[in-house]
Protein backbone atom coordinates (compact mmCIF):
# COMPACT_ATOMS: atom_id res chain seq x y z
CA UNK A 1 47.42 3.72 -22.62
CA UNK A 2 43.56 4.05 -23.53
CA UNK A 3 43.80 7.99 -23.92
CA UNK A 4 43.21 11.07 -21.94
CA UNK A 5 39.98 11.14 -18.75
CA UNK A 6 38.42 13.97 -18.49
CA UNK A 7 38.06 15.28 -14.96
CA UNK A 8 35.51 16.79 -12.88
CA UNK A 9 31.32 16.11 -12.98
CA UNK A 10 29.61 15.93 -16.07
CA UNK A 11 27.22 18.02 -16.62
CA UNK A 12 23.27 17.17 -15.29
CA UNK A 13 20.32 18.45 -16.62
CA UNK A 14 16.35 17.88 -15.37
CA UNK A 15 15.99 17.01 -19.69
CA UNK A 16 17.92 14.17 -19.83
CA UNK A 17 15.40 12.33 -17.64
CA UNK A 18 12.71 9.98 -19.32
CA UNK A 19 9.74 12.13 -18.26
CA UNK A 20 7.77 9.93 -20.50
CA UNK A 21 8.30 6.97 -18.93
CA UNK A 22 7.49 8.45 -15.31
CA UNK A 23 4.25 6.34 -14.96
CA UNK A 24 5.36 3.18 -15.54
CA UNK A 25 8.40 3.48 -13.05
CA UNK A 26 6.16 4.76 -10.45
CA UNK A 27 4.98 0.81 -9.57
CA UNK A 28 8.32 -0.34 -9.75
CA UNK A 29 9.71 2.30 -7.78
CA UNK A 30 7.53 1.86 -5.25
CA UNK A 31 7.82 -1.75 -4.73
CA UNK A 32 11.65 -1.38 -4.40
CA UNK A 33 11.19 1.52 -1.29
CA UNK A 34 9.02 -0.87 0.29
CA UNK A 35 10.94 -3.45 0.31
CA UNK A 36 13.70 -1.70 1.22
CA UNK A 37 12.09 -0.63 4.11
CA UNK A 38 11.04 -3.56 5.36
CA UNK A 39 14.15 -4.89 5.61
CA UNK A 40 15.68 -2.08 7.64
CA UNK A 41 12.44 -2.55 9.81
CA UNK A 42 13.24 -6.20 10.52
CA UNK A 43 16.85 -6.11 11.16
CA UNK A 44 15.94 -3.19 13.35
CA UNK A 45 13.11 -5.65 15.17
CA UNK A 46 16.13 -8.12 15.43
CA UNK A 47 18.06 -6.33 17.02
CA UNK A 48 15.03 -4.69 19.41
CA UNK A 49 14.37 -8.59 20.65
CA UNK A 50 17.50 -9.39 21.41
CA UNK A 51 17.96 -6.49 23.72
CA UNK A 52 14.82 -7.25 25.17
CA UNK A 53 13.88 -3.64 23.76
CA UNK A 54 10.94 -1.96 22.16
């Protein structure tokens, strides 16, 4: 036995964030969205040419 879990959420607060660090996660950030969108765009264009769809 490791010891007791506490339950429930833990508590979140807007301070804990690295405001500081905001620009330089703004590229990165970025770059991820896009490529997660063009991924869902291209399985959905898949899926559109195989049906013969638009």
């Amino acid at each position: 036995m490791v010891g007791d879990i506490p339950g429930g959420f833990l508590p979140f607060t807007l301070d804990e964030l690295p405001w500081g660090r905001l620009p330089e996660l703004l590229l990165p950030g970025a770059v991820i969205a896009l490529i997660g969108f063009t991924e869902a765009a291209s399985i959905a264009r898949r899926f559109a040419s195989e049906e013969r769809r638009r």
